[in-house]
C-alpha atoms as a PDB file:
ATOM      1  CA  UNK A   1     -12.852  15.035 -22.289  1.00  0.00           C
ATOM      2  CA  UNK A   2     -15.584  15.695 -20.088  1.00  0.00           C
ATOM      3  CA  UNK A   3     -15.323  13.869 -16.526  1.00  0.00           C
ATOM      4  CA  UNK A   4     -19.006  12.292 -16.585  1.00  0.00           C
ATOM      5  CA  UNK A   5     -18.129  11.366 -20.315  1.00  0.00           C
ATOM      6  CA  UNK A   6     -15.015   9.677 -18.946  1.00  0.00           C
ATOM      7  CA  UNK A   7     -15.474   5.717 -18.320  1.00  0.00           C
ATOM      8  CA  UNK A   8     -15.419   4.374 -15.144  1.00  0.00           C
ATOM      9  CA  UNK A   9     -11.992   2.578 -15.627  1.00  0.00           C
ATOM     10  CA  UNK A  10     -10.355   5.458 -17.274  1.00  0.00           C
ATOM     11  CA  UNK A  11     -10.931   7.281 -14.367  1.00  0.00           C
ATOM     12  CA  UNK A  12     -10.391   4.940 -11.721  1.00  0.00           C
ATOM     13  CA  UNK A  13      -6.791   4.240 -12.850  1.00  0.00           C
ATOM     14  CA  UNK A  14      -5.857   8.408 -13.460  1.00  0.00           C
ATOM     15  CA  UNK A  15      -7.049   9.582 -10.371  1.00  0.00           C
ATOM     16  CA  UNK A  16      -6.054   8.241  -7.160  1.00  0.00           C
ATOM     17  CA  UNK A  17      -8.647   7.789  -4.435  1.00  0.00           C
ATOM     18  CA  UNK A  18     -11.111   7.825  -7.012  1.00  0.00           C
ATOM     19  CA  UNK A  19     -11.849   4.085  -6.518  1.00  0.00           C
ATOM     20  CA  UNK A  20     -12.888   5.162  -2.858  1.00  0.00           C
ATOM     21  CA  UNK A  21     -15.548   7.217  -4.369  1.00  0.00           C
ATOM     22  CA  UNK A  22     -16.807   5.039  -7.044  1.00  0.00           C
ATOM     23  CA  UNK A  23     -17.326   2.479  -3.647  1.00  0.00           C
ATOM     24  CA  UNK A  24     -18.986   4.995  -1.431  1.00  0.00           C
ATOM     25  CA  UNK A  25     -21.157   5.198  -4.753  1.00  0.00           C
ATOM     26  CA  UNK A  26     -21.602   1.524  -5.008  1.00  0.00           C
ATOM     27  CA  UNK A  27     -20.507   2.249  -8.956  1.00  0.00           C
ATOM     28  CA  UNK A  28     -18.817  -0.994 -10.144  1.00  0.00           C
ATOM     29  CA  UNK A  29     -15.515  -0.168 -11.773  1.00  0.00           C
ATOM     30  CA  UNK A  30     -13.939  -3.724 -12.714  1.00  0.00           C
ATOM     31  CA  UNK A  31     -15.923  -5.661 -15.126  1.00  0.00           C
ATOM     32  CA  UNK A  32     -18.290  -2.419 -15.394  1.00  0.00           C
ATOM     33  CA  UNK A  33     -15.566  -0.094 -16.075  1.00  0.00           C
ATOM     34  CA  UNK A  34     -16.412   0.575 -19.716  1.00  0.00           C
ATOM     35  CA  UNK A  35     -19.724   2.457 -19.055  1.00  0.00           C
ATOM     36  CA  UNK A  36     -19.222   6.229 -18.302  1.00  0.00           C
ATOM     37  CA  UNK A  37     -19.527   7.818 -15.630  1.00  0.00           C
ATOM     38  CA  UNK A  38     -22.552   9.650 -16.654  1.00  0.00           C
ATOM     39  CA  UNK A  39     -24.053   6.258 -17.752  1.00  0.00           C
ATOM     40  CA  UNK A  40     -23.477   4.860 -14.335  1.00  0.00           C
ATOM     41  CA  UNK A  41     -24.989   7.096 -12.323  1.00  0.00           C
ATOM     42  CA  UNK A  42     -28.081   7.787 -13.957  1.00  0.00           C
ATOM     43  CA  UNK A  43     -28.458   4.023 -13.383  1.00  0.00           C
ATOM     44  CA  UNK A  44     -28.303   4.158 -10.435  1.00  0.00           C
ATOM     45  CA  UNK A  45     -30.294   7.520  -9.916  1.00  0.00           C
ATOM     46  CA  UNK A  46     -27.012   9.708  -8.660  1.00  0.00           C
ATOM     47  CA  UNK A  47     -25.883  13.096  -8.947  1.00  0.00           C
ATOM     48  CA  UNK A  48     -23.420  12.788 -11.752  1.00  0.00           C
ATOM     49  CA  UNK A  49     -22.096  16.542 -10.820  1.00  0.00           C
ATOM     50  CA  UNK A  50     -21.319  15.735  -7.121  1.00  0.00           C
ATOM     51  CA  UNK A  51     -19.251  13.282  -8.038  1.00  0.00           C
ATOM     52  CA  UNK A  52     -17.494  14.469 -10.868  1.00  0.00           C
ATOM     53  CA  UNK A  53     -17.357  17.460  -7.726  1.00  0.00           C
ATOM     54  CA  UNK A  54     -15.495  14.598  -5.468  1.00  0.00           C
ATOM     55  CA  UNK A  55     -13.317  13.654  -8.367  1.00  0.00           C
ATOM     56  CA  UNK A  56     -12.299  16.850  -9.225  1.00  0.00           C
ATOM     57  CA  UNK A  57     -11.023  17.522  -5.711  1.00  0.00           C
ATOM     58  CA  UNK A  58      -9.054  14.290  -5.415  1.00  0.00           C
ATOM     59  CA  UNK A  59      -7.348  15.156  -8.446  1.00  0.00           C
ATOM     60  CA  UNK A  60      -6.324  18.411  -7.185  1.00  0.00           C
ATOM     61  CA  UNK A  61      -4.356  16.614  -4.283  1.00  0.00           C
ATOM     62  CA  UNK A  62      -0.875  15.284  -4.166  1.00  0.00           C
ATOM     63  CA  UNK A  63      -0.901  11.860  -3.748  1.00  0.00           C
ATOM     64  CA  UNK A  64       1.789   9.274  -3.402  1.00  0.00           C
ATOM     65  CA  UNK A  65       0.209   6.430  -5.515  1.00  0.00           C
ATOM     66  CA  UNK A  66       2.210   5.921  -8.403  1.00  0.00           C
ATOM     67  CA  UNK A  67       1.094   6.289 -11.755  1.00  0.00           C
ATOM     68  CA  UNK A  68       0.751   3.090 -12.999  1.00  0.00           C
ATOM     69  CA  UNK A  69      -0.343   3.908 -16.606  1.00  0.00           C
ATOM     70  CA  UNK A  70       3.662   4.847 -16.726  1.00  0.00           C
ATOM     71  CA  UNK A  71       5.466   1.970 -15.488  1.00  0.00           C
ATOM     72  CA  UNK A  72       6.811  -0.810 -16.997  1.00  0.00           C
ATOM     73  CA  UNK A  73       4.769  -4.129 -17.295  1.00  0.00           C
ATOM     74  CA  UNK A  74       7.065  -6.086 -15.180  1.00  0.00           C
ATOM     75  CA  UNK A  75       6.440  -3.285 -12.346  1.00  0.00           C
ATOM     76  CA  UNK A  76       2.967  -3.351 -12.269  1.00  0.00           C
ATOM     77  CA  UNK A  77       3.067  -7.249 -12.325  1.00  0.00           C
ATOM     78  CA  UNK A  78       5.247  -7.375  -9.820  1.00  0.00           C
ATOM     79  CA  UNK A  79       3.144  -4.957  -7.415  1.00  0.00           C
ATOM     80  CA  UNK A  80       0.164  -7.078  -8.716  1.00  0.00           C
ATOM     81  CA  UNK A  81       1.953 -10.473  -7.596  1.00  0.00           C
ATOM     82  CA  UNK A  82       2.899  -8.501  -4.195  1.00  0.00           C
ATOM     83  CA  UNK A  83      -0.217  -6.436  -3.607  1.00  0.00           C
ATOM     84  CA  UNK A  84      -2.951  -8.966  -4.578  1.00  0.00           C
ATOM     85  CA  UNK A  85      -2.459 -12.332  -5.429  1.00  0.00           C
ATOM     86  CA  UNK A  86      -0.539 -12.676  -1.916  1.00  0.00           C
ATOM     87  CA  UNK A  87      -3.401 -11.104  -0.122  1.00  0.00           C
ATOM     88  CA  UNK A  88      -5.544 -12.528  -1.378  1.00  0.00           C
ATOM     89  CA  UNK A  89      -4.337 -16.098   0.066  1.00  0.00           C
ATOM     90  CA  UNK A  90      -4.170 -14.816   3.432  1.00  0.00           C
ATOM     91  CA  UNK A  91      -7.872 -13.151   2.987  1.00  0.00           C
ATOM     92  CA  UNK A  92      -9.611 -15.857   2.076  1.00  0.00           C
ATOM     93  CA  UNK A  93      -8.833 -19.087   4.355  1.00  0.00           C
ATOM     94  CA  UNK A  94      -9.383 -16.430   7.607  1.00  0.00           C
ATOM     95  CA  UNK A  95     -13.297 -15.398   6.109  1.00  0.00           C
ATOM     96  CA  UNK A  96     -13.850 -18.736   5.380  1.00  0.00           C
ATOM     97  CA  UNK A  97     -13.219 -19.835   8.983  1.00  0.00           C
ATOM     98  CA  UNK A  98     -15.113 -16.685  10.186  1.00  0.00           C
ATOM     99  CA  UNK A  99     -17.968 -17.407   8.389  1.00  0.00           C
ATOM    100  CA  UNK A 100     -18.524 -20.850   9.040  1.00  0.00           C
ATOM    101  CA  UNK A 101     -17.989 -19.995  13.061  1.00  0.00           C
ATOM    102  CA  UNK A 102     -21.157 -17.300  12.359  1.00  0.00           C
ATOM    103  CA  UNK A 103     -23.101 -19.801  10.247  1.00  0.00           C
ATOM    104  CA  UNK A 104     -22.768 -22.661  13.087  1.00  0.00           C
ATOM    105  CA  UNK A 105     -23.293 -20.366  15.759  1.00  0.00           C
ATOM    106  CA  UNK A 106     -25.787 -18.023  14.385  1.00  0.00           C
ATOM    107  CA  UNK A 107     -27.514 -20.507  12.124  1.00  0.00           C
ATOM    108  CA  UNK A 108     -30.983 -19.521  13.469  1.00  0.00           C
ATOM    109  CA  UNK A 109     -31.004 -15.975  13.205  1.00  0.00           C
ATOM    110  CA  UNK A 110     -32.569 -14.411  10.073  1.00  0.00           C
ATOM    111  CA  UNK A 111     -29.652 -12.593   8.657  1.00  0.00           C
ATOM    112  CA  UNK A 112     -27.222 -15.165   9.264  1.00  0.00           C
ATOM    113  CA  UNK A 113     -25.150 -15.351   5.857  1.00  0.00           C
ATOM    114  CA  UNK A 114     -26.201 -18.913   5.471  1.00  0.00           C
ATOM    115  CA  UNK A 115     -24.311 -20.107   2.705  1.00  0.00           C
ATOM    116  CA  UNK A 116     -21.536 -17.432   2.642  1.00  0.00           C
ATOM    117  CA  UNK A 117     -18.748 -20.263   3.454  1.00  0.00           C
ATOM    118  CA  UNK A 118     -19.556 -22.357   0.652  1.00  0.00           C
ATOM    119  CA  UNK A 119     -19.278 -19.829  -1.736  1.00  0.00           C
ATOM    120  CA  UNK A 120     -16.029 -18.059  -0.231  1.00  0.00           C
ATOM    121  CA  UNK A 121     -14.800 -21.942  -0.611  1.00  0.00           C
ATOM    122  CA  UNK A 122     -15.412 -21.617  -4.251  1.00  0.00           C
ATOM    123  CA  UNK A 123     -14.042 -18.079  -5.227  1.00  0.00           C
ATOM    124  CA  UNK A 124     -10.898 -19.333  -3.149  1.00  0.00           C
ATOM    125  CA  UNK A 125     -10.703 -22.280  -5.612  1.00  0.00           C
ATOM    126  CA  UNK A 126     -11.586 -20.341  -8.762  1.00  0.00           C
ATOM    127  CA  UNK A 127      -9.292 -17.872  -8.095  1.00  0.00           C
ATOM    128  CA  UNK A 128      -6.184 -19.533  -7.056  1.00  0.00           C
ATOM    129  CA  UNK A 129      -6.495 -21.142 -10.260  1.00  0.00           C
ATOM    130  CA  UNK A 130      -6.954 -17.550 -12.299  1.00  0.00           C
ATOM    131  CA  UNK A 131      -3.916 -16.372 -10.325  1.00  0.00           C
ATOM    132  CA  UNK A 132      -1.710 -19.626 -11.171  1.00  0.00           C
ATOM    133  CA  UNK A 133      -2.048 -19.451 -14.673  1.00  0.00           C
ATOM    134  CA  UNK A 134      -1.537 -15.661 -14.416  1.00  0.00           C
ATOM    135  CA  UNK A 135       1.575 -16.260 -12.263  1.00  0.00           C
ATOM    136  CA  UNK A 136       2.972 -19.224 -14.513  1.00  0.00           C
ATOM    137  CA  UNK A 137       1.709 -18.206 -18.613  1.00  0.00           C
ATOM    138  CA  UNK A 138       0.230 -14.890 -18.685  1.00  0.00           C
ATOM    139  CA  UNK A 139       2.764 -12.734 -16.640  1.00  0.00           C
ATOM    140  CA  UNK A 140       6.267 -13.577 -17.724  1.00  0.00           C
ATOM    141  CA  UNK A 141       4.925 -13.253 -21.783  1.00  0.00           C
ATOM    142  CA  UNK A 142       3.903  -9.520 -20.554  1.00  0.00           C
ATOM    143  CA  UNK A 143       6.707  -8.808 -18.814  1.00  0.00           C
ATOM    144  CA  UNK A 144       8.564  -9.759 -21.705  1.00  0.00           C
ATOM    145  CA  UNK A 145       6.569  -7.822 -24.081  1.00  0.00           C
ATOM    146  CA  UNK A 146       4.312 -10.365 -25.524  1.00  0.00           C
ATOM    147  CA  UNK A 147       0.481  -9.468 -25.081  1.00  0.00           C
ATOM    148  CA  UNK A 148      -1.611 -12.535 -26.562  1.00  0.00           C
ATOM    149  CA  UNK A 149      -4.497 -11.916 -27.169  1.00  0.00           C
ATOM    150  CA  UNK A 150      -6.576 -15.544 -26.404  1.00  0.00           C
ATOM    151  CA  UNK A 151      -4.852 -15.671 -22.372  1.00  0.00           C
ATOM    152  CA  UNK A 152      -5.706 -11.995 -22.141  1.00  0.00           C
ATOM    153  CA  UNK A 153      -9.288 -12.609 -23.162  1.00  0.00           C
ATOM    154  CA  UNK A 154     -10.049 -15.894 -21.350  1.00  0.00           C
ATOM    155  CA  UNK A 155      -8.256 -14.336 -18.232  1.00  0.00           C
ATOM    156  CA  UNK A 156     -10.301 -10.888 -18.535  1.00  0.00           C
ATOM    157  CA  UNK A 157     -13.412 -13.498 -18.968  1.00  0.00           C
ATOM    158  CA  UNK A 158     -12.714 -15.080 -15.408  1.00  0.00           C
ATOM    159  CA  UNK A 159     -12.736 -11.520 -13.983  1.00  0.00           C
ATOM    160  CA  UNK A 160     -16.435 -11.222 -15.070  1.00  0.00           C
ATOM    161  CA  UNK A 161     -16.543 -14.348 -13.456  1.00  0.00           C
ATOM    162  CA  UNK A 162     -15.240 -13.195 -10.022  1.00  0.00           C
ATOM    163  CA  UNK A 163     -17.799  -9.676 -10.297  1.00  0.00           C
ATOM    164  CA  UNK A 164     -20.735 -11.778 -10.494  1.00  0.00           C
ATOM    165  CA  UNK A 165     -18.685 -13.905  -7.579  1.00  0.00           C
ATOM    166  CA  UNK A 166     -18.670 -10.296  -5.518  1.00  0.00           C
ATOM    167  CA  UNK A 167     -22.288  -9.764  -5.975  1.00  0.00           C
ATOM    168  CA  UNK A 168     -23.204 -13.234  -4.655  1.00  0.00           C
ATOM    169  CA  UNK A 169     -21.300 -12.387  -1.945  1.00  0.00           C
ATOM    170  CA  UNK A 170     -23.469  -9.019  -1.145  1.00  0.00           C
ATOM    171  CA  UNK A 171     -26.416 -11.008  -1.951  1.00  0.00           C
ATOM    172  CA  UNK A 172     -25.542 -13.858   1.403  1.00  0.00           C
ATOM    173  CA  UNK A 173     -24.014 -11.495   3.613  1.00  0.00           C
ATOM    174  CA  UNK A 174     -27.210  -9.212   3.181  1.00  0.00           C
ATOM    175  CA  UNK A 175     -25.066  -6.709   1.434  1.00  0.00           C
ATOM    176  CA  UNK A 176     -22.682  -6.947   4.651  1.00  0.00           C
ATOM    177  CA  UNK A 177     -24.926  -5.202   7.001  1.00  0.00           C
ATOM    178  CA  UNK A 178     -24.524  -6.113  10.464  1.00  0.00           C
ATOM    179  CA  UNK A 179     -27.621  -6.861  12.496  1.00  0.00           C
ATOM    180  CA  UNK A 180     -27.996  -5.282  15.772  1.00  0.00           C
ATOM    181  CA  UNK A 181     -25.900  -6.750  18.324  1.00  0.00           C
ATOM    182  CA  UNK A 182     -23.251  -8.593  16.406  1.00  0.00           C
ATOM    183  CA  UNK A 183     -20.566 -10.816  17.881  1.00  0.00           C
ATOM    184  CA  UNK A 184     -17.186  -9.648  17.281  1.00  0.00           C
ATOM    185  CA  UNK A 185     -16.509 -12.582  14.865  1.00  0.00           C
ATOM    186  CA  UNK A 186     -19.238 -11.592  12.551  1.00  0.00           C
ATOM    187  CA  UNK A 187     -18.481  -8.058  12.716  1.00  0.00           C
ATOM    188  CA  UNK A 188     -14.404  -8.992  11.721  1.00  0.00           C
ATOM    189  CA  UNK A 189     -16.327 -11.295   8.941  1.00  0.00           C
ATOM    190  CA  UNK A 190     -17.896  -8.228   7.201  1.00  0.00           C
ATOM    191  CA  UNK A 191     -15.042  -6.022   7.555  1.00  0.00           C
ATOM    192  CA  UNK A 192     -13.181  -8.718   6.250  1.00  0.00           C
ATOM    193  CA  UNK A 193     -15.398  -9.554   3.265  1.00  0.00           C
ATOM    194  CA  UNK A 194     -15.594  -5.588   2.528  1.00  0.00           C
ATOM    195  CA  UNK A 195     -11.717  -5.482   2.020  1.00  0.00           C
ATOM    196  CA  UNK A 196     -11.779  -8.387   0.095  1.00  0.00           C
ATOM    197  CA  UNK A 197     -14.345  -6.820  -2.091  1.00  0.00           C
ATOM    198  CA  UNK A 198     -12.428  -3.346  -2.844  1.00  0.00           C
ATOM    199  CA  UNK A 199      -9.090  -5.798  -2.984  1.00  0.00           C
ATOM    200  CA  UNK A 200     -10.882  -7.752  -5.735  1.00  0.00           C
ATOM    201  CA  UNK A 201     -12.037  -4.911  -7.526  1.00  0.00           C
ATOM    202  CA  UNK A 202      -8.672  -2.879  -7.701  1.00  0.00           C
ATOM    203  CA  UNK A 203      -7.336  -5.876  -9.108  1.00  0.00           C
ATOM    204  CA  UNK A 204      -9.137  -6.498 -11.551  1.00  0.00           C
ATOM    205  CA  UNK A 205      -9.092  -3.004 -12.553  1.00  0.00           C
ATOM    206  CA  UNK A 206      -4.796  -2.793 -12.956  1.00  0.00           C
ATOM    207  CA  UNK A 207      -5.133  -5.774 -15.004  1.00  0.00           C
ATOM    208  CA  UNK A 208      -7.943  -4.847 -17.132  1.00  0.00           C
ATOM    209  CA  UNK A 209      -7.465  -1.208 -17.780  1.00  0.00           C
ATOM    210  CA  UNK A 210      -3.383  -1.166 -17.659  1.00  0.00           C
ATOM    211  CA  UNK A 211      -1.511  -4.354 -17.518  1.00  0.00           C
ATOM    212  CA  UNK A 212      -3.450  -6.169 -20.228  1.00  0.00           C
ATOM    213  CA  UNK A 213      -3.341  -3.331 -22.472  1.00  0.00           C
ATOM    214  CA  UNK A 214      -0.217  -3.715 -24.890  1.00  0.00           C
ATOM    215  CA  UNK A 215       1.421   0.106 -24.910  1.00  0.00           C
ATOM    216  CA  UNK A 216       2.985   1.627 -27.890  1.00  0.00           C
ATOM    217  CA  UNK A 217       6.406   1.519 -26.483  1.00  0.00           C
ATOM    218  CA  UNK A 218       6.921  -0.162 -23.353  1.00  0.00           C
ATOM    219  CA  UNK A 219       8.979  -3.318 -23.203  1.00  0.00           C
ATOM    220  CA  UNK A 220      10.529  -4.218 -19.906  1.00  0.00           C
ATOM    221  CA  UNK A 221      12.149  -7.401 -19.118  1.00  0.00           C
ATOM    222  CA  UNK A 222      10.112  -9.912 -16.600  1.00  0.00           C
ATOM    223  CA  UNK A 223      10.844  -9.170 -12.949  1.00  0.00           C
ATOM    224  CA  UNK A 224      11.501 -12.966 -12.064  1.00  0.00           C
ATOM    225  CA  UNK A 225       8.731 -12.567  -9.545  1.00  0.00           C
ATOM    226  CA  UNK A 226       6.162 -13.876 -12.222  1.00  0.00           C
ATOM    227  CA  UNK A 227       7.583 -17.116 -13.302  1.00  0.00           C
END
């Protein structure tokens, strides 16, 4: 198939580094990840060809990513459980504190992210509590081969959920541009709240695109990590 015909999520998860590019690109491919390339871009008024050009070339390099299309449930889950859902509790309590020290201290200036710690307060609550009943009901019935269908779809709902959570988060931190002459805290703040983003968003794309997605023939017992 043609790359530009290719969806976003298709192509996200088959060539490594390509999530980099769909970033730089600002092309959203989590809870967007159905809409192809092609689609995405002309929304957005891009070059489709340049970046099928950047694709192209990534996929031309060796790369030590696995392939995660091929592994076994409980392996992904596992690396999920590792990856994400741990770093994801360490990411959040620090950006909190940062960005209540910038709101306090920088309360007065005009792109202070007024409001920022409230709402990193509330995608810390809502998704501890997607992760928990991934971690406790979800995971150990894929890792054992059961794929049912209502967790899978209220769990793939929440992760529309936490996009429109991400773009709230652009929308207080001023799309996370610094102003001139930003204090070290609120510069760590936005470098912290980018990771988080791209975290987020790789995520939510392993679960969407692979792990939720029952294969032909691929059973693998649960990891013990998940339950």
């Amino acid at each position: 198939m043609d790359t530009a015909q290719q969806s976003l999520g298709q192509l996200a998860t088959s060539i490594p580094g390509a999530t980099a590019v769909f970033h730089q690109h600002r092309l959203d491919f989590c809870c967007g990840g159905q809409q192809s390339l092609a689609e995405a871009a002309a929304k957005r008024g891009l070059n489709v060809e340049a970046i099928v050009a950047e694709l192209k070339t990534l996929a031309q390099r060796d790369s030590d990513k696995p392939d995660w299309r091929k592994a076994k449930p409980a392996e992904l889950a596992h690396f999920i459980l590792q990856r994400y859902h741990a770093r994801h509790r360490q990411q959040l309590p620090e950006l909190i504190r940062l960005a209540r020290r910038v709101e306090h201290v920088h309360g007065d200036h005009p792109q202070c992210p007024t409001g920022l710690a409230e709402h990193l307060s509330h995608m810390e609550q809502e998704l501890e509590s997607h992760m928990l009943k991934e971690e406790q009901i979800l995971f150990p019935m894929l890792c054992n081969g059961f794929y049912p269908t209502g967790p899978i779809h209220v769990m793939q709902h929440e992760h529309v959920q936490h996009g429109d959570a991400l773009a709230q988060l652009e929308e207080l931190s001023h799309q996370m541009l610094l102003p001139d002459g930003a204090c070290n805290t609120w510069t760590a703040l936005y470098l912290g709240l980018k990771e988080l983003k791209e975290d987020l968003m790789e995520h939510i794309l392993l679960e969407n695109e692979i792990l939720f997605v029952e294969p032909v023939q691929q059973k693998g017992q649960c990891c013990g990590s998940c339950q």
